[in-house]
Protein backbone atom coordinates (compact mmCIF):
# COMPACT_ATOMS: atom_id res chain seq x y z
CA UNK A 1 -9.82 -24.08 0.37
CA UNK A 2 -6.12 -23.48 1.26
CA UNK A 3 -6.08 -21.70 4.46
CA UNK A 4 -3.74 -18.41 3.98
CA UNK A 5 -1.68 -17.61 6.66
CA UNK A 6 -1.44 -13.86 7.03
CA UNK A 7 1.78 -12.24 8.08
CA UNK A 8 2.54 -8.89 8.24
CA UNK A 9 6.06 -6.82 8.54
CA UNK A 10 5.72 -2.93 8.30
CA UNK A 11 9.45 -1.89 7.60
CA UNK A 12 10.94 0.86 8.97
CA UNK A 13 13.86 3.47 7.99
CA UNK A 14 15.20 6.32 7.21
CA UNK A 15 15.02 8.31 3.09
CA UNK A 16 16.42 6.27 1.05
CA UNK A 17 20.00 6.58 -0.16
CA UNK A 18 19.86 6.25 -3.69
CA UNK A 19 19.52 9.84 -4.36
CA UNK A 20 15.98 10.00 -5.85
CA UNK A 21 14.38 13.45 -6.05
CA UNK A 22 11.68 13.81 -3.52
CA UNK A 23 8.03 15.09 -3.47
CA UNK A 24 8.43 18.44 -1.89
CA UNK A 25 5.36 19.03 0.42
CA UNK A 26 5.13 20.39 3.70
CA UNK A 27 3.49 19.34 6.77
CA UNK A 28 1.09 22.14 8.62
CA UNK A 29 2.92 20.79 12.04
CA UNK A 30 6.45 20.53 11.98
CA UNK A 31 7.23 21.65 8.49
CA UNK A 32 9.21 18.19 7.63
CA UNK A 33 8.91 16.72 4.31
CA UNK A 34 6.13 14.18 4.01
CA UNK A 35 7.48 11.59 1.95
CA UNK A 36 5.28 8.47 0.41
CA UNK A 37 6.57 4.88 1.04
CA UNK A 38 7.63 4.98 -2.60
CA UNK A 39 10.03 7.37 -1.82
CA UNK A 40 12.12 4.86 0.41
CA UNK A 41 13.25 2.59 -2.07
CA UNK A 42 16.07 1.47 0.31
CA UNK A 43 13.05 -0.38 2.37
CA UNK A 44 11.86 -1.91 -0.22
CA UNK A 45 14.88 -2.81 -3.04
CA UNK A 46 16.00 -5.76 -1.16
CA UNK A 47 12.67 -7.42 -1.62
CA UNK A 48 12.89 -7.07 -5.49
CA UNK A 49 16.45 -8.62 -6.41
CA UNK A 50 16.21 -11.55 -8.54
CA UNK A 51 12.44 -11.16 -8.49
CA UNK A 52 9.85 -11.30 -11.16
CA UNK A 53 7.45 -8.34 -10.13
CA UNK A 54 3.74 -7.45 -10.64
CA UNK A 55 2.86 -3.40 -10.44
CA UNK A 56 -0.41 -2.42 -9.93
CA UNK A 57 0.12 1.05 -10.50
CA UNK A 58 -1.25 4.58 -12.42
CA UNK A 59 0.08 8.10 -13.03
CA UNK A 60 0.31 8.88 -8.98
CA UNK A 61 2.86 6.24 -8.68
CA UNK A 62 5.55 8.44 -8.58
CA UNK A 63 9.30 8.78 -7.23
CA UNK A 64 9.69 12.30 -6.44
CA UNK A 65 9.43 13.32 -10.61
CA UNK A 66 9.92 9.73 -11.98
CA UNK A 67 7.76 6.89 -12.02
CA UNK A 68 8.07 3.71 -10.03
CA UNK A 69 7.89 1.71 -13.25
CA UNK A 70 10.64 3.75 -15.09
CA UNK A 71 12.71 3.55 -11.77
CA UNK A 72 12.71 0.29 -10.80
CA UNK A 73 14.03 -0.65 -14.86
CA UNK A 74 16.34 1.88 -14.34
CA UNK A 75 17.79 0.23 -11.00
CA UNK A 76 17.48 -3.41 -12.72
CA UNK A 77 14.07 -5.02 -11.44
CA UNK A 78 12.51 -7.44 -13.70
CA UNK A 79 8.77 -6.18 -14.42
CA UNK A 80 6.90 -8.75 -15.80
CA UNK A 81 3.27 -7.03 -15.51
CA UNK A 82 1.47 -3.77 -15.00
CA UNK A 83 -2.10 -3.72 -13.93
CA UNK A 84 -4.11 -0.40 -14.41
CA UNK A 85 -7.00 0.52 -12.23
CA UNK A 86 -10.24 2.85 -12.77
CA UNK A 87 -8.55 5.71 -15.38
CA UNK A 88 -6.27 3.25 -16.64
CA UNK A 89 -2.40 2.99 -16.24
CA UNK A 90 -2.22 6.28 -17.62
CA UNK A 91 -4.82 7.82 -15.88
CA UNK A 92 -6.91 9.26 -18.62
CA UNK A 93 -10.02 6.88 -18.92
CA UNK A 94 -13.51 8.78 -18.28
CA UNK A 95 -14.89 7.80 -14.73
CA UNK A 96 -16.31 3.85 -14.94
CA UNK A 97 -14.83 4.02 -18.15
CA UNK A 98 -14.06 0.06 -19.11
CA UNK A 99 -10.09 -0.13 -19.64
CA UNK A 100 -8.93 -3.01 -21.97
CA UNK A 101 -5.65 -4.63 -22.07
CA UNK A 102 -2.58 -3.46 -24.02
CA UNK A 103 1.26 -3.34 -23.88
CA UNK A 104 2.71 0.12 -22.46
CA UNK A 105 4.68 1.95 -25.07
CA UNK A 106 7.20 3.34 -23.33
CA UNK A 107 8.25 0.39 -21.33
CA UNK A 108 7.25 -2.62 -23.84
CA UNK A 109 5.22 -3.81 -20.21
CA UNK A 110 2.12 -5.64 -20.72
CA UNK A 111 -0.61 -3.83 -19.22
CA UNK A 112 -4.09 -5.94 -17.99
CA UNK A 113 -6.95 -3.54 -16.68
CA UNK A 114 -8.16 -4.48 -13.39
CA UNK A 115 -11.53 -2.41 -13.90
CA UNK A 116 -12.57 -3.92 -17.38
CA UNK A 117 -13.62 -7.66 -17.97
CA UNK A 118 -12.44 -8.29 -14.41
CA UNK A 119 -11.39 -6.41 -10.85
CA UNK A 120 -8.18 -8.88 -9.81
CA UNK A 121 -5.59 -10.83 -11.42
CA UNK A 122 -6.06 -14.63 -12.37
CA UNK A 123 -3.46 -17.12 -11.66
CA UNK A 124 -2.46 -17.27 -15.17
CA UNK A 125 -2.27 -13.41 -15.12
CA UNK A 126 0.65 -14.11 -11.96
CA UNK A 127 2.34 -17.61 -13.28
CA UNK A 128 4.71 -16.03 -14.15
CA UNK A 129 5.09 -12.97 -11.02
CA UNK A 130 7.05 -13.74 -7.70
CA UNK A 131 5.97 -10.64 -5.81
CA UNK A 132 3.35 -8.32 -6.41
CA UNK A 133 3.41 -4.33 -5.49
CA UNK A 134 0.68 -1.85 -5.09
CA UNK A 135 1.19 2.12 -5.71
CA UNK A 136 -1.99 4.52 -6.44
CA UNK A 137 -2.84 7.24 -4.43
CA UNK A 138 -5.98 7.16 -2.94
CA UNK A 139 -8.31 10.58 -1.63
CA UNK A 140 -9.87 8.35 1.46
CA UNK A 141 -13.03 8.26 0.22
CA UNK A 142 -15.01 4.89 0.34
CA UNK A 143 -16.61 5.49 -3.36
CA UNK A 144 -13.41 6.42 -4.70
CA UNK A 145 -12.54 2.77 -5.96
CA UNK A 146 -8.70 2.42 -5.58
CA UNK A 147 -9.66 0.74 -2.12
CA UNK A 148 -11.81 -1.96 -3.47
CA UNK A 149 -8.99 -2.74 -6.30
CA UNK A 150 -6.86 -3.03 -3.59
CA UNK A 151 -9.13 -5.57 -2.11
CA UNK A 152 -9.65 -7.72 -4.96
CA UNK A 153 -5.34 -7.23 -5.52
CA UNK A 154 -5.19 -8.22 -2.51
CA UNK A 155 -7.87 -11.73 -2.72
CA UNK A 156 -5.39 -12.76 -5.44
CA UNK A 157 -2.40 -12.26 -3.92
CA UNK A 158 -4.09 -14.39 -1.19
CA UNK A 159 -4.89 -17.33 -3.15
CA UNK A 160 -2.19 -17.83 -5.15
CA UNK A 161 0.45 -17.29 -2.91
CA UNK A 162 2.34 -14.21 -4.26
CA UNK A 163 4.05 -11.69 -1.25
CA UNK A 164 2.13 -8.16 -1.73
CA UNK A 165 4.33 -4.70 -0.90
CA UNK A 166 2.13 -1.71 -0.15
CA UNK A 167 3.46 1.27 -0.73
CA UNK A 168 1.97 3.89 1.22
CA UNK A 169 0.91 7.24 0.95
CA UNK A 170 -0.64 10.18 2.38
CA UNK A 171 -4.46 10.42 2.60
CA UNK A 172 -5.68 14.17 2.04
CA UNK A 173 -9.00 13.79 3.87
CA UNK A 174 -7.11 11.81 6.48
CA UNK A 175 -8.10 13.98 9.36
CA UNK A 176 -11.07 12.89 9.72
CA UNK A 177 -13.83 10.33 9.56
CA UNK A 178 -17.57 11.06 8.77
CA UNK A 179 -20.46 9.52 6.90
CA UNK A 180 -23.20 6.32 7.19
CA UNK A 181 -20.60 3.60 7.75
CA UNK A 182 -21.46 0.98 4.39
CA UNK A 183 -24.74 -1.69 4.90
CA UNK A 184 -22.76 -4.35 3.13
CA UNK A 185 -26.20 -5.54 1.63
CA UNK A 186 -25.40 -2.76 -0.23
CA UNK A 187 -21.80 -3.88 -0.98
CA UNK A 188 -20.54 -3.00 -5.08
CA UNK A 189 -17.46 -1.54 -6.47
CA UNK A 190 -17.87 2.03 -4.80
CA UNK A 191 -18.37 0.87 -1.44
CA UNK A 192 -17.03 -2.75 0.28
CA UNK A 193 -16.71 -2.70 3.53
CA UNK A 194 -18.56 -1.20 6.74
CA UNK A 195 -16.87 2.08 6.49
CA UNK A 196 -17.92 5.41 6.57
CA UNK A 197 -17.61 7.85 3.80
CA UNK A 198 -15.04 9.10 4.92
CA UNK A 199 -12.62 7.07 7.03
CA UNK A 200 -9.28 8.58 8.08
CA UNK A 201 -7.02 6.32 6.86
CA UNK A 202 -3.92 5.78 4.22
CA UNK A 203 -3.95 2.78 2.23
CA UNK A 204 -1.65 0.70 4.13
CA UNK A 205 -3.38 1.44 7.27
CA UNK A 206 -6.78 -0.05 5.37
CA UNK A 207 -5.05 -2.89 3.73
CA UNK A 208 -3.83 -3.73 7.65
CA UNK A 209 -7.47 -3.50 8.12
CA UNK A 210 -8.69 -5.57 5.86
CA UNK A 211 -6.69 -8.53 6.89
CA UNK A 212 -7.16 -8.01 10.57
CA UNK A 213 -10.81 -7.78 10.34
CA UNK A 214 -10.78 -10.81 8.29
CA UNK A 215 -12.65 -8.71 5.57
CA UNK A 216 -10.15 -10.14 3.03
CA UNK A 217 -11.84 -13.01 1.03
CA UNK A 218 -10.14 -15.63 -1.19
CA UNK A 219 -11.15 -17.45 -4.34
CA UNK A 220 -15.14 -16.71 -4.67
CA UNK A 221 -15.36 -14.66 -2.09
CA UNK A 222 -15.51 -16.75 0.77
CA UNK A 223 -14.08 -15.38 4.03
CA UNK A 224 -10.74 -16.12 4.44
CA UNK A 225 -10.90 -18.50 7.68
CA UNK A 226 -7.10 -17.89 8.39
CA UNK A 227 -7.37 -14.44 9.02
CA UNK A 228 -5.20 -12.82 11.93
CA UNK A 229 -5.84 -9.88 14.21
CA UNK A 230 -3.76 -7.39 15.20
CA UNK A 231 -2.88 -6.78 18.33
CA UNK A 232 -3.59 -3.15 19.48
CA UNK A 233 -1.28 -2.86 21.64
CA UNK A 234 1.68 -3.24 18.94
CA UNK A 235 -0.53 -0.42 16.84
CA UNK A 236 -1.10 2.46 18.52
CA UNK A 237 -2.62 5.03 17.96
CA UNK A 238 -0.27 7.61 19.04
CA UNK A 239 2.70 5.47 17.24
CA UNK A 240 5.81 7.17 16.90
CA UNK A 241 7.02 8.03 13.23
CA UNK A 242 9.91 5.03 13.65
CA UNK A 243 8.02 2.14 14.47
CA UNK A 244 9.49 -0.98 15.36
CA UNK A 245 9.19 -4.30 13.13
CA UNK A 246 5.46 -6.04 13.77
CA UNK A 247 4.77 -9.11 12.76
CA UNK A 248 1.63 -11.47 12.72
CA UNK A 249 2.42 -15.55 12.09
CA UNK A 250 1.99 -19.07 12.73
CA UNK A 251 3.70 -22.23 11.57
CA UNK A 252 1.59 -22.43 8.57
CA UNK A 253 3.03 -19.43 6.71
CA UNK A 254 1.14 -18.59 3.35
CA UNK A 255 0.82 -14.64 2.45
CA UNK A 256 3.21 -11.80 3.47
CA UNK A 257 2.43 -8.52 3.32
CA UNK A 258 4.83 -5.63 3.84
CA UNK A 259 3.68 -1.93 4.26
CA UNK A 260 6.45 0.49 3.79
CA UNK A 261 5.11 4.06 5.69
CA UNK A 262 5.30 7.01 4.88
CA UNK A 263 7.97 9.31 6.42
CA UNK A 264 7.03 12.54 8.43
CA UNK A 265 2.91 11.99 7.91
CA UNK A 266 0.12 12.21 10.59
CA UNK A 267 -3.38 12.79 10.36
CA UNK A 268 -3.20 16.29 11.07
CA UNK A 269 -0.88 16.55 8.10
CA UNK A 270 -1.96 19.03 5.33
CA UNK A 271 -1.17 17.18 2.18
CA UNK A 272 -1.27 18.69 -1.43
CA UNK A 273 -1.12 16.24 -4.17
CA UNK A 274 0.95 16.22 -6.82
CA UNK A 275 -0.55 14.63 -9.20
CA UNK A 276 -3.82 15.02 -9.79
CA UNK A 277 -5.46 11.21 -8.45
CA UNK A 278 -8.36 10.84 -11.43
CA UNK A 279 -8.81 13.04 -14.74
CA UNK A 280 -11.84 14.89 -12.56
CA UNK A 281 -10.16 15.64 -8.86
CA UNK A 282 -7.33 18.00 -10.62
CA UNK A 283 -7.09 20.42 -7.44
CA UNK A 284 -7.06 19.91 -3.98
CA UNK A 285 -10.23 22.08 -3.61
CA UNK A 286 -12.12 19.12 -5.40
CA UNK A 287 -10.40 16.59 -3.17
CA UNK A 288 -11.61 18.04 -0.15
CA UNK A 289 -15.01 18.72 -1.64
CA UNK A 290 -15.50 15.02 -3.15
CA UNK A 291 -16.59 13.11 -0.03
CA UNK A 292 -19.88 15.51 0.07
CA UNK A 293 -20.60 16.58 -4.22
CA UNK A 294 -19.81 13.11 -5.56
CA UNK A 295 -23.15 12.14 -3.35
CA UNK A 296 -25.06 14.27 -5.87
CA UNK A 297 -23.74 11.81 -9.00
CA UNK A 298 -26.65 9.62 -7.59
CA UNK A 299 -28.73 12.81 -8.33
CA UNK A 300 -30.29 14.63 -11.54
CA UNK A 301 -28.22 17.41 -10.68
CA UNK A 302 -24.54 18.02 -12.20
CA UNK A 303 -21.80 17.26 -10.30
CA UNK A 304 -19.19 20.15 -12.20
CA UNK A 305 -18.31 17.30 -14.91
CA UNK A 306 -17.70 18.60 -17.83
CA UNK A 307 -16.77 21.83 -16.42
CA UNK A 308 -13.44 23.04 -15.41
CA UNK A 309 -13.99 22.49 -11.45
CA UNK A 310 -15.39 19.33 -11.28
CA UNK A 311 -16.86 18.48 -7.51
CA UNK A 312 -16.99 22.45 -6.80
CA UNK A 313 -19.83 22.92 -9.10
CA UNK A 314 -23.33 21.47 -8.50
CA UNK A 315 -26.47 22.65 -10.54
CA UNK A 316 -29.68 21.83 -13.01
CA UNK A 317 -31.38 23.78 -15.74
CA UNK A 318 -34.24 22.97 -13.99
CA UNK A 319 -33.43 25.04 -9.99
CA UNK A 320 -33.65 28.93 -9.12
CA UNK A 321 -32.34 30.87 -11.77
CA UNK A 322 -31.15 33.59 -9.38
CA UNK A 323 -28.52 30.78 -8.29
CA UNK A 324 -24.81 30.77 -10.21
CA UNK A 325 -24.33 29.38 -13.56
CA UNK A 326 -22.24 27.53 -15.84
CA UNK A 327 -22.98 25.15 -18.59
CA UNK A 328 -21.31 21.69 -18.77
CA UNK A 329 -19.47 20.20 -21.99
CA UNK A 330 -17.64 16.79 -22.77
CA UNK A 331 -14.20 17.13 -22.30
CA UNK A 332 -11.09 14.85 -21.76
CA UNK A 333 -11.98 12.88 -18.58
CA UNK A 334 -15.45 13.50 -18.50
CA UNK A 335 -17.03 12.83 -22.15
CA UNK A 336 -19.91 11.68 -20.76
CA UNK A 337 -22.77 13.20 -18.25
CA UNK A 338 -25.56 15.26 -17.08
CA UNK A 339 -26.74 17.66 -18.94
CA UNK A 340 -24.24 18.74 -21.59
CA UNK A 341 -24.57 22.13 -23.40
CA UNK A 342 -27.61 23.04 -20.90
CA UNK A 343 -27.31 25.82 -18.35
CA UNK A 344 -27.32 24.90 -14.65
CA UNK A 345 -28.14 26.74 -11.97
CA UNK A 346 -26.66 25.79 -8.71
CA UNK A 347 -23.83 26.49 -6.27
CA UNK A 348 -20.26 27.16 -6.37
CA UNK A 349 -18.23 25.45 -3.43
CA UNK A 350 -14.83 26.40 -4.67
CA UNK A 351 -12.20 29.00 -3.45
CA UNK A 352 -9.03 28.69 -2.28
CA UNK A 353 -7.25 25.77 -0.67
CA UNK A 354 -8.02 27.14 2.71
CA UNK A 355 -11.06 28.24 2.10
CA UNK A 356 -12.96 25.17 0.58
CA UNK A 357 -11.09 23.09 3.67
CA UNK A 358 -12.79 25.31 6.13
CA UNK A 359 -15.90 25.04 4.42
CA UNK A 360 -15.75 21.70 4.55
CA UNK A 361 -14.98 21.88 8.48
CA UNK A 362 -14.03 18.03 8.85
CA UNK A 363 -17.43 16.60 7.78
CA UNK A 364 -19.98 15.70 5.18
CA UNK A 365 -21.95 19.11 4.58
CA UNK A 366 -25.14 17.43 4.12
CA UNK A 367 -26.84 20.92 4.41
CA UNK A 368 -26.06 21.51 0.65
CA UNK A 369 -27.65 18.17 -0.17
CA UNK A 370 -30.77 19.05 1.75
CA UNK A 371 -31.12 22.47 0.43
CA UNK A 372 -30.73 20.98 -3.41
CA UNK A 373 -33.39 18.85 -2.26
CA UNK A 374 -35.51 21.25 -1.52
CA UNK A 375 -35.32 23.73 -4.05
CA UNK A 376 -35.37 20.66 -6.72
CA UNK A 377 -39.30 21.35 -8.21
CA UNK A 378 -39.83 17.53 -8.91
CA UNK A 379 -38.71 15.49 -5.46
CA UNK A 380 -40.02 11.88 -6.86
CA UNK A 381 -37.06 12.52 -9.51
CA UNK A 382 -34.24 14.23 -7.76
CA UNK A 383 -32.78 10.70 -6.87
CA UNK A 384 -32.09 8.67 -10.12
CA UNK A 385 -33.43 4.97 -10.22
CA UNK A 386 -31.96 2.34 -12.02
CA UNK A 387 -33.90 1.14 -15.62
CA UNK A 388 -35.25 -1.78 -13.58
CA UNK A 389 -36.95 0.70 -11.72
CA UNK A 390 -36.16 -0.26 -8.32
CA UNK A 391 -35.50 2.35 -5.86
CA UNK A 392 -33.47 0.02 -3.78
CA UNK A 393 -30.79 -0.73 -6.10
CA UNK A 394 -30.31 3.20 -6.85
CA UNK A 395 -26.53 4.70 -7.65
CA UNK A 396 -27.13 6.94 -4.37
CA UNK A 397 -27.78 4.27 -2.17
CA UNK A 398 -24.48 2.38 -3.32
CA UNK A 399 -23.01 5.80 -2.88
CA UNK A 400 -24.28 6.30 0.64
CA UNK A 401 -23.86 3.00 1.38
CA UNK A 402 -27.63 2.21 2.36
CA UNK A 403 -31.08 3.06 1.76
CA UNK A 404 -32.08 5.18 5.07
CA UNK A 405 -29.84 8.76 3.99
CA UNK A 406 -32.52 8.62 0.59
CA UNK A 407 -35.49 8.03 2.68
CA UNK A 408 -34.04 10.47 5.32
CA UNK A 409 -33.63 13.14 3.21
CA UNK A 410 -37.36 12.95 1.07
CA UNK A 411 -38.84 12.89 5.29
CA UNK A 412 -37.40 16.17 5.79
CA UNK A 413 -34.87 14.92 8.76
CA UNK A 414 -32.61 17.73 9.50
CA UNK A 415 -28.47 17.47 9.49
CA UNK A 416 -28.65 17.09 12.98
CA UNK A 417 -30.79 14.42 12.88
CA UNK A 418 -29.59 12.52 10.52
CA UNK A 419 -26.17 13.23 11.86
CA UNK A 420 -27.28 11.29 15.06
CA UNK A 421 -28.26 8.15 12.94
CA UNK A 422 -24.98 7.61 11.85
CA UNK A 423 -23.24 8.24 15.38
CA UNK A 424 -22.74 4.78 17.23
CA UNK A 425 -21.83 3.13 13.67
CA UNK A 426 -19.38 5.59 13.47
CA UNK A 427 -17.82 5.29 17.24
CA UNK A 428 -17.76 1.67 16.26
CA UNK A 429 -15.69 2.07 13.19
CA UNK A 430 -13.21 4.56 15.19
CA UNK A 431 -12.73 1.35 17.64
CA UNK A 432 -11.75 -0.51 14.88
CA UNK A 433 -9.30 2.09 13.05
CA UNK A 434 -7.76 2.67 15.76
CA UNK A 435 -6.32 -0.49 15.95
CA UNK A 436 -4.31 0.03 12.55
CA UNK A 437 -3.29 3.25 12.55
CA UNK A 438 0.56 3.52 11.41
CA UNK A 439 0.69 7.27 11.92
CA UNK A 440 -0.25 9.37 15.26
CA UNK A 441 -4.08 10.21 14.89
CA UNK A 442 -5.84 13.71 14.51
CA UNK A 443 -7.57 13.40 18.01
């Protein structure tokens, strides 16, 4: 196995020059413009001329109102290859939805799906790419699957040699962390790594993280032996918004990866998207309400597919009437789920912005997962099992990211202690974060 050396620049500057209309959104602190990495095409330009380039890229790749794709033609950079995640290029494939390939209409590009008959790019797929760039907006949740394409982008930029540019962008549940960190015997495509739920950081910071940890694997998935670690001293985690050039080499030079940072982000930012990430998290009040409801997808109960507020509804035909309800129905995004045309009766988690936030208070509310629980009439059924019928291999358990919240829950463990079982997993992962963090912290 070739032995990848792992080198790492995180460029830094000011907006770019070229004019491009920016994403207006404010931050809560200061009230500066938070602009993505995207946004700063001056940082990033000089890597592309006279390059072949490979996109991995959907609808939230986006400068200010144009997208990357359509603005890096328009400046003259040679795109040889799209590849779509989850939802497709486009962003309007059903969730798990398999995405086949196809050639983009508007641009003539070749499009290959990354989450069809495979989850990275083969060498044949890149013969013909010098430099590969990744742009999707993630929500920071460890079942929200962007991450783990970046991963496997990332293993094949690895092994075949090709430099990777992250753009980044804001994460808006990154001001916070909470949740089991991931049992990686229960590893799969909604959960990789031993992170929590919910983990605090943007998707530069966790592709930083994946090579320093040495979590990155090449080829068939072997660890990659020539892994480097940061030092934490040149990433702190009260770094300034201009950060100086870091770098991480040896002599045997192999894989470059540049991370171009936001501008004017921390993690206390408040960050509205816009444009919605998936076909189902169309507000911000579902973002902020996806790290706890998307739990109950490993559940007979409705998760709001179907519905016009997916991830603020949750309900069954089959709990207390004198609960809210609302009947689910295929629509575009969601064509297929729990029970369609059947009225639920449940809970609405929705409001406004600030409201569902402050609901949310900074954590998993496992106290609406408890209380479903409970009221749920058959228990042996309120988790759903897999056809083999193994209890072990069920979708909540890859969602939780073990087996013990399941068992927890059915033993009638209160928050609080079930809370405590996650806690020095948790510390642990903070350690580690910390060391990666591009953008001053939220505590």
């Amino acid at each position: 196995m070739r032995k990848p050396y792992l080198f790492l620049i995180v460029f830094i500057g000011f907006i770019s020059a070229h004019g491009q209309q920016r994403t207006i959104v404010k931050n809560a602190s200061n009230a500066n413009t938070i602009s993505p990495g995207a946004n700063r095409l001056d940082q990033y330009l000089p890597l592309l001329k006279g390059k072949s380039v490979g996109i991995f890229a959907n609808q939230t790749s986006m400068v200010g109102g144009k997208h990357l794709v359509d603005t890096l033609q328009d400046l003259g950079i040679k795109i040889r290859v799209i590849f779509g995640p989850e939802h497709g290029f486009r962003g309007n494939a059903d969730a798990g939805e398999k995405v086949g390939d196809y050639i983009d209409e508007k641009t003539g590009i070749p499009v290959i799906s990354l989450y069809g008959a495979k989850r990275k790019p083969t060498e044949k797929d890149l013969q013909e790419v010098d430099i590969l760039i990744f742009d999707i907006q993630d929500v920071g949740t460890r079942f929200y699957t962007f991450i783990s394409s970046l991963e496997a982008y990332m293993e094949s930029a690895i092994e075949f040699n090709k430099p990777l540019i992250v753009l980044d962008r804001p994460n808006p549940n990154g001001h916070y962390v909470d949740g089991p960190v991931l049992d990686t015997s229960y590893r799969s495509f909604v959960g990789m790594q031993p992170v929590p739920i919910v983990y605090g950081m943007t998707i530069g910071e966790y592709a930083k993280m994946l090579l320093g940890e040495k979590w990155i694997r090449e080829g068939k998935k072997e660890p990659a032996e020539a892994s480097a670690s940061l030092d934490p001293a040149k990433v702190s985690a009260s770094a300034p918004e201009v950060l100086t050039p870091m770098e991480i080499n040896d002599e045997k030079s192999a894989f470059k990866l540049t991370v171009i940072p936001c501008e004017n982000y921390t993690h206390k930012s408040s960050y509205i998207l816009p444009v919605r990430p998936s076909p189902n998290l169309a507000t911000i009040q579902s973002i902020y309400l996806y790290p706890t409801t998307c739990l109950f997808e490993g559940t007979v109960l409705s998760e709001g597919r179907g519905t016009d507020r997916p991830f603020q509804l949750i309900g069954h035909p089959n709990l207390p009437k004198s609960l809210i309800s609302f009947t689910p129905n295929p629509n575009e995004g969601a064509k297929n789920s729990k029970h369609y045309g059947k009225l639920c009766y449940g809970w609405d988690f929705g409001g406004t912005a600030a409201e569902v936030k402050q609901k949310v208070s900074n954590k998993i509310q496992l106290n609406w997962l408890l209380r479903a629980y409970q009221l749920y009439p058959v228990k042996d059924s309120f988790f759903l099992i897999p056809k083999t019928g193994d209890p072990s291999k069920s979708f909540f358990n890859k969602l939780a990211g073990n087996s013990e919240l399941a068992k927890q829950i059915k033993a009638g463990k209160t928050e609080t202690e079930i809370r405590k079982s996650w806690e020095p997993a948790i510390m642990q992962f903070k350690t580690i974060r910390k060391r990666y963090l591009l953008y001053p912290d939220f505590e």
